[in-house]
Protein backbone atom coordinates (compact mmCIF):
# COMPACT_ATOMS: atom_id res chain seq x y z
CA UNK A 1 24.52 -8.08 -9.73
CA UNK A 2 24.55 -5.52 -7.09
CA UNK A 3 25.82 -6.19 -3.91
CA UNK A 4 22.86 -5.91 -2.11
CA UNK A 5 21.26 -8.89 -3.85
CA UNK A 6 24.65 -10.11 -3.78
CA UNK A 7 24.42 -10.36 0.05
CA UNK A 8 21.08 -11.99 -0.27
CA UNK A 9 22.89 -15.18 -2.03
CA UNK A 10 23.84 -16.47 1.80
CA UNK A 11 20.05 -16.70 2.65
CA UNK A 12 19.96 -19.21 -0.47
CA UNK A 13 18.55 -22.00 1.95
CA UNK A 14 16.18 -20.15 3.39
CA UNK A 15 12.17 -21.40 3.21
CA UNK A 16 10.06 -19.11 3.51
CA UNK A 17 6.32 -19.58 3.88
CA UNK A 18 4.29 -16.37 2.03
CA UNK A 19 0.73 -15.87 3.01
CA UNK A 20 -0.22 -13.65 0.24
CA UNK A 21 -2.46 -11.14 1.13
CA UNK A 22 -4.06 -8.14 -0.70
CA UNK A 23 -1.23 -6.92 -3.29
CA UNK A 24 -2.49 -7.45 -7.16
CA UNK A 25 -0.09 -10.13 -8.15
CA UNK A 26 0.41 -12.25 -10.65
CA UNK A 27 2.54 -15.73 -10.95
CA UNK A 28 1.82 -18.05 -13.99
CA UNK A 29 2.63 -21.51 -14.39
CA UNK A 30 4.47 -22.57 -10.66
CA UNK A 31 4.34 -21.71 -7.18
CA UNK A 32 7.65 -22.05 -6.49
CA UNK A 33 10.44 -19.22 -7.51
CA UNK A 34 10.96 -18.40 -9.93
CA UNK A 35 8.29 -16.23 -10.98
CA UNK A 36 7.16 -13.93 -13.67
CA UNK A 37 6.14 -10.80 -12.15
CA UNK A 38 3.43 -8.36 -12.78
CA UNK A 39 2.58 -5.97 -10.09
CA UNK A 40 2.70 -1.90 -10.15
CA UNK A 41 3.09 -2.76 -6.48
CA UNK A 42 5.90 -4.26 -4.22
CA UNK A 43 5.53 -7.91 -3.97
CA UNK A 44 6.27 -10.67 -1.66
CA UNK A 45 8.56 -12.34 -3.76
CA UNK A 46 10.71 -8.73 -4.34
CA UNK A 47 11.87 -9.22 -0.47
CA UNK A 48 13.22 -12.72 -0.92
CA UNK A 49 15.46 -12.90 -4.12
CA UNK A 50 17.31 -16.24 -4.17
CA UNK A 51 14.90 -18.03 -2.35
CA UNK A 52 12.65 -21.14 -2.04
CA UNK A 53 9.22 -19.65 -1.48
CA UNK A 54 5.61 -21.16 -0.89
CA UNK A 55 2.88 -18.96 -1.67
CA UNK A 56 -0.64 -19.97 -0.70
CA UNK A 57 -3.59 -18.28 -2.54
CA UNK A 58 -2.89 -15.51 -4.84
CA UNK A 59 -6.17 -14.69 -5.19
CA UNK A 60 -7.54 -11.03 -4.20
CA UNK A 61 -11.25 -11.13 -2.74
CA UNK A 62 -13.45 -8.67 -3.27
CA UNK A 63 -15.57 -8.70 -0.63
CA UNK A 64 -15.62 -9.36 3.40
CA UNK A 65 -17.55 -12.95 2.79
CA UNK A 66 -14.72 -14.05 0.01
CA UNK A 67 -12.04 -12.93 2.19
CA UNK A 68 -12.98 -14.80 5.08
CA UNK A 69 -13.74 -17.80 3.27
CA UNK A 70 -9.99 -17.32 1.48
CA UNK A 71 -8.52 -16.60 5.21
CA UNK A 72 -10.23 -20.22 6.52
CA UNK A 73 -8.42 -22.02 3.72
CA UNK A 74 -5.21 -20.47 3.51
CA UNK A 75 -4.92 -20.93 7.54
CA UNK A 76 -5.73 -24.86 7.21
CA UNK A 77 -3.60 -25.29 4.34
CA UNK A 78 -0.65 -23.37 6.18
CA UNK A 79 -1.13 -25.31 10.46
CA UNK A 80 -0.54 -28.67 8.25
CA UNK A 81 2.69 -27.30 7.33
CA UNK A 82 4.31 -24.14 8.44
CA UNK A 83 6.67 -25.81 11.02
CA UNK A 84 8.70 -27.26 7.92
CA UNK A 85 9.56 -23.73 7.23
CA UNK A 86 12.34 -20.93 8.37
CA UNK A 87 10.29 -17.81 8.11
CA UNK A 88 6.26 -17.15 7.68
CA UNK A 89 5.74 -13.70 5.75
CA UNK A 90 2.58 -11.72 5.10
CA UNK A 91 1.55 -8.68 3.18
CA UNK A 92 -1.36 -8.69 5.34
CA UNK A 93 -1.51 -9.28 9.02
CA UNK A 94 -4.89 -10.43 8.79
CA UNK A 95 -3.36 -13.00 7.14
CA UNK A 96 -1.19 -14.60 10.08
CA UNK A 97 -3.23 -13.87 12.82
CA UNK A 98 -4.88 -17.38 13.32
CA UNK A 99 -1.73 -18.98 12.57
CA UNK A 100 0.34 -17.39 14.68
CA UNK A 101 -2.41 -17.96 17.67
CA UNK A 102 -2.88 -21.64 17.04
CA UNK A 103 1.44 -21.53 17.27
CA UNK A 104 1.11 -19.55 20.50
CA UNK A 105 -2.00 -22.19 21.65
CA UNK A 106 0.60 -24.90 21.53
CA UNK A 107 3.17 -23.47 23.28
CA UNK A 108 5.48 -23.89 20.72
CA UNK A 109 8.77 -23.42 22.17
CA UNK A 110 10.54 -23.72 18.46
CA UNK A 111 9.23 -23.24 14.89
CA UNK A 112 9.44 -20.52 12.31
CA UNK A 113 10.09 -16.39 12.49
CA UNK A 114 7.19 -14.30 11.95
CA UNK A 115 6.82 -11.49 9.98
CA UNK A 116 4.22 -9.77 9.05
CA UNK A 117 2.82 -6.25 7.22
CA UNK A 118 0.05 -4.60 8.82
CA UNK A 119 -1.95 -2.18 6.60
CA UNK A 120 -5.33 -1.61 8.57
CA UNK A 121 -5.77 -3.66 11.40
CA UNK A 122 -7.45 -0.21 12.96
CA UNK A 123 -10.48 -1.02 10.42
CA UNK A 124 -11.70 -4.44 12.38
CA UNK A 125 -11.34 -3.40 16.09
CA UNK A 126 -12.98 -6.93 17.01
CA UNK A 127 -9.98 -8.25 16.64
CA UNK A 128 -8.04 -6.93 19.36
CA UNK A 129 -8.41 -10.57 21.72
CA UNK A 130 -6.78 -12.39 19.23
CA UNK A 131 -4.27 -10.35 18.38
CA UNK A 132 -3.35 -10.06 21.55
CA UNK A 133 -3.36 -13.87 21.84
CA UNK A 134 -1.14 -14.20 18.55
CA UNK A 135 1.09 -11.38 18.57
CA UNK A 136 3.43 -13.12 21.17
CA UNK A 137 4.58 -15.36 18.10
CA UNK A 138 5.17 -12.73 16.01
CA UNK A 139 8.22 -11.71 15.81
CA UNK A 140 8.18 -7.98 13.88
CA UNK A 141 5.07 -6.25 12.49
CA UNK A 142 6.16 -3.49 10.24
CA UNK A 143 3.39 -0.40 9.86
CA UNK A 144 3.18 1.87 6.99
CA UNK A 145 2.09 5.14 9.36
CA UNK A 146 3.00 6.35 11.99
CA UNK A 147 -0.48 6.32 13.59
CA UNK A 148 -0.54 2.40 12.96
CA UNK A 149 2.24 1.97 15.04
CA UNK A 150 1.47 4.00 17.58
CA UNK A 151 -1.84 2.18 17.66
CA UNK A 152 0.47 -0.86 18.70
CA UNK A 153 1.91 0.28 21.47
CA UNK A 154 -1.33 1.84 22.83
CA UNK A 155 -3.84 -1.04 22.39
CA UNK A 156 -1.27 -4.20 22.40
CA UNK A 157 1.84 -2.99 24.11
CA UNK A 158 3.49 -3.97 20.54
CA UNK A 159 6.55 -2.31 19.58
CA UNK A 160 6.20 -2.37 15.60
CA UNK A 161 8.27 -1.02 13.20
CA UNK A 162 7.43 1.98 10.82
CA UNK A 163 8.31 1.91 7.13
CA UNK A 164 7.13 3.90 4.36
CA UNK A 165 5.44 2.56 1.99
CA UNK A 166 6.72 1.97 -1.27
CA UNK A 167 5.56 2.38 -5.14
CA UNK A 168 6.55 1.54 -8.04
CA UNK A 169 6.91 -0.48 -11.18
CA UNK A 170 7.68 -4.17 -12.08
CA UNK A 171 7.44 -6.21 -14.82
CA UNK A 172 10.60 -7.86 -15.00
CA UNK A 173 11.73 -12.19 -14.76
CA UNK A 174 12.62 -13.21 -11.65
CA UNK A 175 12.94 -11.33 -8.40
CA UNK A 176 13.56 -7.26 -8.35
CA UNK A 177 17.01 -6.13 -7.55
CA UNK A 178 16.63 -3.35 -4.96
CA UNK A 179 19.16 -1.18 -6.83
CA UNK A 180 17.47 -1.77 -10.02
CA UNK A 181 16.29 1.80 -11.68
CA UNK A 182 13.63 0.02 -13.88
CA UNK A 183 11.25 0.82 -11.70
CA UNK A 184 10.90 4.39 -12.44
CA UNK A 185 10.62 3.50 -16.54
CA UNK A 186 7.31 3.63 -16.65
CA UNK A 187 6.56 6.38 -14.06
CA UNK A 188 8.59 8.33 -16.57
CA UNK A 189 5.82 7.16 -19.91
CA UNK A 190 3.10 7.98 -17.40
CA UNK A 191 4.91 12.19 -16.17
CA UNK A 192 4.93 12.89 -19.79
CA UNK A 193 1.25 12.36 -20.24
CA UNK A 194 -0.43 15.47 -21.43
CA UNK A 195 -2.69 17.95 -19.24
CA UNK A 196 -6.37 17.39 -20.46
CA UNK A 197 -7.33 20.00 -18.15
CA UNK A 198 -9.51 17.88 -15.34
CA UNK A 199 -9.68 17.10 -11.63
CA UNK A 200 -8.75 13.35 -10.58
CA UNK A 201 -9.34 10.99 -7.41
CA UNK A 202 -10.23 7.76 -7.14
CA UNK A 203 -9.91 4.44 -4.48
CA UNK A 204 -12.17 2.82 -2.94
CA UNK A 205 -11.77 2.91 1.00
CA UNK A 206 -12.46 6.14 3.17
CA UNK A 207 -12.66 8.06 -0.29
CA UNK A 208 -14.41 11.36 0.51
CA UNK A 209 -16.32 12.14 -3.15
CA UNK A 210 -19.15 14.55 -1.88
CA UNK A 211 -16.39 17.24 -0.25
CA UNK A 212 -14.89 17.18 -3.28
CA UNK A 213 -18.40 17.28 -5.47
CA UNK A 214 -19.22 20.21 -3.27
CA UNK A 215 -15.71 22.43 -3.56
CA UNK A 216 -16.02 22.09 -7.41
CA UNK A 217 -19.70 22.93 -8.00
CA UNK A 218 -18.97 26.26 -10.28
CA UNK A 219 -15.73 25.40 -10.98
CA UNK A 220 -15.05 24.55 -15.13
CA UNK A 221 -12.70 21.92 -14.46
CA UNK A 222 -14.12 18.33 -15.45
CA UNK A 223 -13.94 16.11 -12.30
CA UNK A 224 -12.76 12.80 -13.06
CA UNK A 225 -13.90 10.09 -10.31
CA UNK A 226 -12.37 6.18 -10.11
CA UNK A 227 -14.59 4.27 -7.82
CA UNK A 228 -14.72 1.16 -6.57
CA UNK A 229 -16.73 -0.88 -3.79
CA UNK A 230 -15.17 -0.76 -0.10
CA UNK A 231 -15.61 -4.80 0.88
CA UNK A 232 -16.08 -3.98 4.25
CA UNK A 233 -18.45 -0.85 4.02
CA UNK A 234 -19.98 -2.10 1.08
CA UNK A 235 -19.89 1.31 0.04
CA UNK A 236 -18.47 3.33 -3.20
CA UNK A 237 -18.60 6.63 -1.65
CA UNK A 238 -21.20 7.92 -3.94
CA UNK A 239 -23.54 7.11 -2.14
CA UNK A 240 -26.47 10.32 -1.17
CA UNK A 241 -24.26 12.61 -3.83
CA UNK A 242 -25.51 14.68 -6.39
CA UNK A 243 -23.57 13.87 -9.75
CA UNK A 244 -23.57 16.63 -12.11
CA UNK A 245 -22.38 16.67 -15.79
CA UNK A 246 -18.95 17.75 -15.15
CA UNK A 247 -18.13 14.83 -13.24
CA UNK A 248 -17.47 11.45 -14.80
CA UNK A 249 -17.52 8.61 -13.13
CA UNK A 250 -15.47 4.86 -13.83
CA UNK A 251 -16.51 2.46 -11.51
CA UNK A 252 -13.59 -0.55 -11.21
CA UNK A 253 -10.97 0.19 -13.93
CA UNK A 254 -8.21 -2.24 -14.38
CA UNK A 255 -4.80 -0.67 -12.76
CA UNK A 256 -3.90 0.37 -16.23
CA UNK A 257 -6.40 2.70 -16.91
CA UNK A 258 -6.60 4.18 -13.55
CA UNK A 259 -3.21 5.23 -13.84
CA UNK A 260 -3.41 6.79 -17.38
CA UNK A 261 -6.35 8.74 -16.25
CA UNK A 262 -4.77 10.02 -13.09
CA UNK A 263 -1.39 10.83 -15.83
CA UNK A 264 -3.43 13.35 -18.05
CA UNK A 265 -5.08 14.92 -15.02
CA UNK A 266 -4.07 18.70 -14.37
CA UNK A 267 -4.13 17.43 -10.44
CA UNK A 268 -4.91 14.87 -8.16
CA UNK A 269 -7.68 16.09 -5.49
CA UNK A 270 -7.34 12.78 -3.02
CA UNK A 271 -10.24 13.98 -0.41
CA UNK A 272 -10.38 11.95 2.72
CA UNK A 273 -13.23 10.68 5.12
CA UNK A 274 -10.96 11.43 8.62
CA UNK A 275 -11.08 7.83 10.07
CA UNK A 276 -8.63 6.17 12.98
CA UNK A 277 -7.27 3.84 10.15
CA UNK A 278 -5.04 4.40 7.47
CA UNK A 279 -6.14 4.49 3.93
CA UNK A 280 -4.86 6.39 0.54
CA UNK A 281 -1.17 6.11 0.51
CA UNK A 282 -0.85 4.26 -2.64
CA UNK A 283 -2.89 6.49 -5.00
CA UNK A 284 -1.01 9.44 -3.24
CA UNK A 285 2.46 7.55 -3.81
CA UNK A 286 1.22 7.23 -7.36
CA UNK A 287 0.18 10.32 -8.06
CA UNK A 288 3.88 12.02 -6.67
CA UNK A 289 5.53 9.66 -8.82
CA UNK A 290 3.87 10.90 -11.67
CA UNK A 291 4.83 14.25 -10.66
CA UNK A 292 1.06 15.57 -9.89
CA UNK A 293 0.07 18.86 -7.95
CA UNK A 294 -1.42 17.12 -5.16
CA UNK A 295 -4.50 18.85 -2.80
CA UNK A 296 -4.78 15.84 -0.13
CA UNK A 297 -6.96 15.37 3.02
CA UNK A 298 -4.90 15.45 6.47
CA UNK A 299 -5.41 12.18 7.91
CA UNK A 300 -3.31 9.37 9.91
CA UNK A 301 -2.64 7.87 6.34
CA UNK A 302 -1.66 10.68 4.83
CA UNK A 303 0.65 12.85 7.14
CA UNK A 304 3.48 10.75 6.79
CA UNK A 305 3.67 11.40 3.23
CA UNK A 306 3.82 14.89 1.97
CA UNK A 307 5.00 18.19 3.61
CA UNK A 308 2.44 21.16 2.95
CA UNK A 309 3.04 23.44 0.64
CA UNK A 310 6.07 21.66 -0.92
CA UNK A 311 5.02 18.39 -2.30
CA UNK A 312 1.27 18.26 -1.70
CA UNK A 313 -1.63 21.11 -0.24
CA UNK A 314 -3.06 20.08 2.65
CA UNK A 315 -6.40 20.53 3.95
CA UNK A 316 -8.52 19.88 6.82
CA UNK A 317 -11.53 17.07 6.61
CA UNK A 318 -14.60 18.49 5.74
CA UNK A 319 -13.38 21.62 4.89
CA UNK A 320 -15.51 22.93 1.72
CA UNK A 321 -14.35 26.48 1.57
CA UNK A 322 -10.51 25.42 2.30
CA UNK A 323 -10.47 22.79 -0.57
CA UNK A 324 -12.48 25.07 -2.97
CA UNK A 325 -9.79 27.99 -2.36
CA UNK A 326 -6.77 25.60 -2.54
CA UNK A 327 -8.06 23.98 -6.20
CA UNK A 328 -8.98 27.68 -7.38
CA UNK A 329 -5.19 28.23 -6.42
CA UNK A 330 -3.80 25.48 -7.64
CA UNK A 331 -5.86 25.50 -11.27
CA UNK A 332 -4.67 29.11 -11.91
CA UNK A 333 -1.12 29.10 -11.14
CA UNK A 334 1.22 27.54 -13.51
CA UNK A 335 4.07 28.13 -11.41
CA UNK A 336 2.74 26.21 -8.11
CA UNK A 337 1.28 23.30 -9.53
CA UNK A 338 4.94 22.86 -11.51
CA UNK A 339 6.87 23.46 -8.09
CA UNK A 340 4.53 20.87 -6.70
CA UNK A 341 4.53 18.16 -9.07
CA UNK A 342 8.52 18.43 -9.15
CA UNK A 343 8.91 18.42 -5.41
CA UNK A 344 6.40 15.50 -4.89
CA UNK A 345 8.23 13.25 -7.53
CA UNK A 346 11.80 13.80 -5.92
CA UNK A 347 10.30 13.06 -2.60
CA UNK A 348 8.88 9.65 -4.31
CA UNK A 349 12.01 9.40 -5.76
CA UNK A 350 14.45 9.84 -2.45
CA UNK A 351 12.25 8.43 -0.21
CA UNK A 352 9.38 6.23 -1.24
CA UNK A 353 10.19 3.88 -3.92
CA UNK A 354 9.56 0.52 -3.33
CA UNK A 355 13.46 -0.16 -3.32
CA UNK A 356 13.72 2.38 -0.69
CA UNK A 357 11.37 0.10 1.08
CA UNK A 358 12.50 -2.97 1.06
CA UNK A 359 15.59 -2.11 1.73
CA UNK A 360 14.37 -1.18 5.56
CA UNK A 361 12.01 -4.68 5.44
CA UNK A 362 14.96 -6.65 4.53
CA UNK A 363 16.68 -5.06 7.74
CA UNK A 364 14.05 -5.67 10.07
CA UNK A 365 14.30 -9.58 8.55
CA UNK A 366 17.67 -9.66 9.24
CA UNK A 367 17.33 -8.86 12.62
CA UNK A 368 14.31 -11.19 13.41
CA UNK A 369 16.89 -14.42 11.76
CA UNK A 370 19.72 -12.91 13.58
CA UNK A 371 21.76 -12.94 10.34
CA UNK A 372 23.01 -9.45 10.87
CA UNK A 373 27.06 -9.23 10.73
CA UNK A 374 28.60 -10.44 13.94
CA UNK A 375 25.44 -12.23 15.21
């Protein structure tokens, strides 16, 4: 055992309330720990090793009507019994909101810590009154860009906390040790996949398909497009685009096969709409962990992640001509597309693992219980 999970014994009475949110997780047979785990993503339970959880709903909606009907029920179930709890965690701050304002409604001088991930709240700007009215009983609110948290401080006077986010694979008994190296296994089955020669992107939120459609019209690559429906938008991104016959589309592909298409890609072309909110981290995360030449959109959710012209190409939104010339750059030249497929996978590596990760969440718990050293 290593000794940071060893340190993580003297939270062992702990109870901690999880509001799942959007993560792709799966927890057979019990809702208490412990678990069998099967995410390509970090999970809730990976912050909390040796430690009585309650998860409500593990379910992940598909669409704005089955998410608010999910948020409705997992708030009711949670006001009838939060307050027998230490800590209330969430994924998703969407999640916690109407909690944490019926908690700040009562005046609740005592009660559980909040903490809670925020991964878009700059999508549903409606929200602003009651966040305003909850965030006083929340107690950290960790961002994954830096826009996010500037957003914070701008609109809600909210100091939040900025963390990379984190990728990687688990499918291991029991909760993840953060020093544990089997989380790059099957990154490594994936880097060795061979070049079949195409152009990859794929998501489903703020994905910007016709800029890309347009750059490669004339180019002999084969585009290779993974699509899904945005549940807010209600959109795909296809929409009012011209599909030729070098461009193949999948439309909802289980994790599994998105990833083993983006792994025999020649590179990953992850084109952006340039929106206030942050979206495409996680496919980008993926791709450098695969060791991918990446050509990637500059926007707030994708700054934080790559330095140009070392582990990623940047270009501007929009930019037809600019993306063309960087993927006519990038297809030819053996040597660049190496460089930046090795650079972006040490970066993933060093930096943005989902140990690295929740190593900084677990600090920002600490502080919130006061169970740093000395306190």
């Amino acid at each position: 055992m290593s000794n940071s999970v060893k340190e993580l014994t003297r939270f062992s009475g702990l109870r901690v309330l999880v509001l799942h949110g959007w993560k792709d997780v799966r927890c057979p047979r019990t809702r208490h720990y412990p678990f069998t785990l099967l995410t390509s993503n970090a999970s809730v339970y990976d912050f909390f090793p040796h430690l009585r959880l309650t998860v409500l709903d593990y379910e992940t909606p598909t669409t704005l009507v089955q998410r608010l009907l999910r948020l409705t029920k997992q708030t009711l179930k949670a006001v009838a019994i939060y307050r027998r709890y230490d800590l209330v965690f969430t994924d998703a701050i969407s999640c916690v909101l109407p909690l944490a304002f019926a908690h700040s409604l009562l005046h609740r001088s005592s009660g559980p810590k909040f903490v809670a991930i925020d991964i878009s709240t700059t999508r549903v700007p409606n929200l602003i009154r009651l966040i305003k009215a909850a965030v006083e009983s929340i107690d950290a609110i960790i961002c994954h860009t830096t826009a996010q948290k500037n957003w914070w401080v701008r609109n809600v006077g909210y100091e939040a906390t900025f963390i990379h986010l984190g990728w990687g694979f688990t499918n291991i008994e029991g909760p993840l040790d953060p020093d544990d190296n089997r989380l790059a296994v099957d990154v490594e089955t994936y880097s060795k996949a061979s070049d079949s020669g195409y152009i990859f992107n794929g998501g489903f939120v703020a994905r910007d398909y016709g800029t890309l459609l347009r750059a490669t019209s004339g180019l002999s690559n084969q585009i290779v497009l993974v699509v899904g429906r945005d549940f807010l938008t209600d959109r795909t991104g296809l929409e009012n685009v011209t599909l030729s016959k070098q461009v193949k589309v999948h439309f909802h592909e289980p994790e599994s096969s998105f990833l083993e298409l983006m792994s025999k890609a020649r590179m990953v072309a992850l084109t952006m709409h340039d929106k206030p909110y942050a979206a495409g981290q996680l496919v980008l995360l993926e791709a450098m962990a695969m060791g991918k030449p990446i050509i990637v959109t500059r926007t707030v959710g994708t700054v934080d992640y790559v330095e140009d012209g070392k582990t990623a190409l940047l270009v501007e939104p929009y930019n037809v001509s600019q993306l063309k010339e960087k993927l006519l750059l990038v297809s030819k030249d053996l040597s660049l597309r190496s460089n930046l497929g090795r650079n972006a996978k040490t970066k993933w590596q060093r930096e943005f693992t989902n140990s690295a990760m929740l190593r900084k969440i677990y600090e920002v718990i600490e502080d919130v219980l006061s169970y740093k050293d000395g306190s």
